[in-house]
N, C-alpha and C. Protein backbone atom coordinates (compact mmCIF):
# COMPACT_ATOMS: atom_id res chain seq x y z
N UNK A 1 0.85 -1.17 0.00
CA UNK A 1 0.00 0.00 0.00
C UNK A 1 0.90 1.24 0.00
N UNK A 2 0.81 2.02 -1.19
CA UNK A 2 1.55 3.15 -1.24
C UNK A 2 0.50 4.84 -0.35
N UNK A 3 1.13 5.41 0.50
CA UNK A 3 0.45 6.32 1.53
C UNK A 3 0.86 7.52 0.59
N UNK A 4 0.15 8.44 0.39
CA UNK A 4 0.63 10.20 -0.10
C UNK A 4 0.16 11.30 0.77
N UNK A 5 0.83 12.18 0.60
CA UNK A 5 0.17 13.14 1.56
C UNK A 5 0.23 14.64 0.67
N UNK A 6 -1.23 15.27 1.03
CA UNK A 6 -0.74 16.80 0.66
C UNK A 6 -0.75 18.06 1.92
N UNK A 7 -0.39 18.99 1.91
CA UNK A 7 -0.95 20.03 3.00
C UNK A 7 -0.14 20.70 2.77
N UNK A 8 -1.25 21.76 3.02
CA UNK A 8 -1.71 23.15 2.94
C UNK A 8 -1.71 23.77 4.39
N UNK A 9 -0.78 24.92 4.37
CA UNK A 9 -0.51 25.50 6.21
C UNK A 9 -0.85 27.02 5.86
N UNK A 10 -1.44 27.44 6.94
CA UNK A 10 -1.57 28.95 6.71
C UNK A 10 -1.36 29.69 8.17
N UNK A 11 -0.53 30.41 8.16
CA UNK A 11 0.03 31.20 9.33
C UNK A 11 -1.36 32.39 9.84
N UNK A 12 -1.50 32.14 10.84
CA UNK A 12 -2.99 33.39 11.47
C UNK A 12 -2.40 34.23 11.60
N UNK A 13 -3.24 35.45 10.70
CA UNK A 13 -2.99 36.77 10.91
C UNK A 13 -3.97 37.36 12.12
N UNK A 14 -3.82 38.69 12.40
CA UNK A 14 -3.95 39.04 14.00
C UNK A 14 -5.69 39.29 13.44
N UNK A 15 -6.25 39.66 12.26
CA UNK A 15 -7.52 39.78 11.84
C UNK A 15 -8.33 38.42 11.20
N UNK A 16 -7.70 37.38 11.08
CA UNK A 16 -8.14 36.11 10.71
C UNK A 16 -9.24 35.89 11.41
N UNK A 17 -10.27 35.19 10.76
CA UNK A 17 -11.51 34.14 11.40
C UNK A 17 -11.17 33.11 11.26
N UNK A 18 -11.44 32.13 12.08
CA UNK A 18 -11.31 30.82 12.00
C UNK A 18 -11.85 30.09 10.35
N UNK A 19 -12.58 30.93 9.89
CA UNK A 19 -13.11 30.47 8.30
C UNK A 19 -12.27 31.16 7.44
N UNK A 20 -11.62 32.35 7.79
CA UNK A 20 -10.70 32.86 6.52
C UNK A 20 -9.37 32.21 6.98
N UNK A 21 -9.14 31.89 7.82
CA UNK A 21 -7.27 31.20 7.93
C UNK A 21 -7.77 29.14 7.52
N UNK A 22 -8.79 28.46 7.52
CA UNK A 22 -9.16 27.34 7.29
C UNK A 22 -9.28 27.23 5.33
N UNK A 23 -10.29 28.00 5.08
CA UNK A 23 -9.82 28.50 3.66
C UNK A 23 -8.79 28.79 2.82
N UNK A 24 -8.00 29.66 3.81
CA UNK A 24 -6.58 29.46 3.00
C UNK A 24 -5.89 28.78 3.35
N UNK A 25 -5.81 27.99 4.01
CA UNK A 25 -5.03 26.47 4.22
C UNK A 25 -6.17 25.27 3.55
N UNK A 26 -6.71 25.58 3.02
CA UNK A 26 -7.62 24.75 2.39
C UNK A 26 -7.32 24.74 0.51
N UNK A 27 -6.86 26.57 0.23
CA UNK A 27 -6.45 26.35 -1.22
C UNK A 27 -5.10 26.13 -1.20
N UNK A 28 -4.26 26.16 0.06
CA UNK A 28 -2.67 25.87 -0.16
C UNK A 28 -2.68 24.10 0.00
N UNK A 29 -3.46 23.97 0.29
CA UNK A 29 -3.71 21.90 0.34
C UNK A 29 -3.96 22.00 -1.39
N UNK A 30 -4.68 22.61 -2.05
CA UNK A 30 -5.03 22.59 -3.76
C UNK A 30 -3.99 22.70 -4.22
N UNK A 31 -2.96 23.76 -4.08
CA UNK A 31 -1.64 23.89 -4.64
C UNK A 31 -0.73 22.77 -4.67
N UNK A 32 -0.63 22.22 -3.35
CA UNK A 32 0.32 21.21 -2.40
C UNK A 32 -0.51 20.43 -3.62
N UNK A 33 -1.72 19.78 -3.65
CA UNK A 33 -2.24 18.14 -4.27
C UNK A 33 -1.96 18.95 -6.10
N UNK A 34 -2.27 19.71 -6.56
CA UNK A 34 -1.26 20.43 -7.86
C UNK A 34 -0.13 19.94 -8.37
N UNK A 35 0.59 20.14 -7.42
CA UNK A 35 1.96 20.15 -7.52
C UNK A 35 2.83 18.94 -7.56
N UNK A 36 2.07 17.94 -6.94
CA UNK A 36 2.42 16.46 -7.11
C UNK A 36 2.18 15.83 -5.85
N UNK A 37 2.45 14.53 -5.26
CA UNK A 37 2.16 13.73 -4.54
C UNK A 37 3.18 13.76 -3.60
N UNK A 38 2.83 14.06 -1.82
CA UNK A 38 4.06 14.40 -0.65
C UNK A 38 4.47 16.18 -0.97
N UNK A 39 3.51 16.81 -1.08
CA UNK A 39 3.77 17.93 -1.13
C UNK A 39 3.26 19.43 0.12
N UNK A 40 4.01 19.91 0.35
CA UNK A 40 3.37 20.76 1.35
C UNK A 40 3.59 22.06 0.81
N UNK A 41 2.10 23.08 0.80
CA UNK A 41 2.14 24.19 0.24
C UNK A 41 2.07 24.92 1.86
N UNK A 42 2.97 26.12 1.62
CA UNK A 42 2.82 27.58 2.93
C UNK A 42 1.96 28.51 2.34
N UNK A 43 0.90 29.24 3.01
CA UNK A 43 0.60 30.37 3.14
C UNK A 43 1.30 31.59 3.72
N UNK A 44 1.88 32.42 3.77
CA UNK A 44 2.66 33.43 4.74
C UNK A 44 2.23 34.84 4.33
């Protein structure tokens, strides 16, 4: 059984909601699974 992983991290800004910092660690997981298989995308 071959395992892959993607993720997407997003650093909280001091005005973040819990739905706008989840969101953008949600399209940096899209980038990360994009980009190929074992990939980790940053937000900063």
């Amino acid at each position: 059984m071959t395992v892959t992983v993607s993720i997407g991290l997003a650093e909280s800004k001091h005005d973040d909601t819990i739905e706008t910092l989840m969101n953008r660690a949600d399209k940096y997981m899209y980038y990360a699974k994009q980009a190929g298989r074992n990939k980790v995308s940053i937000s900063n």
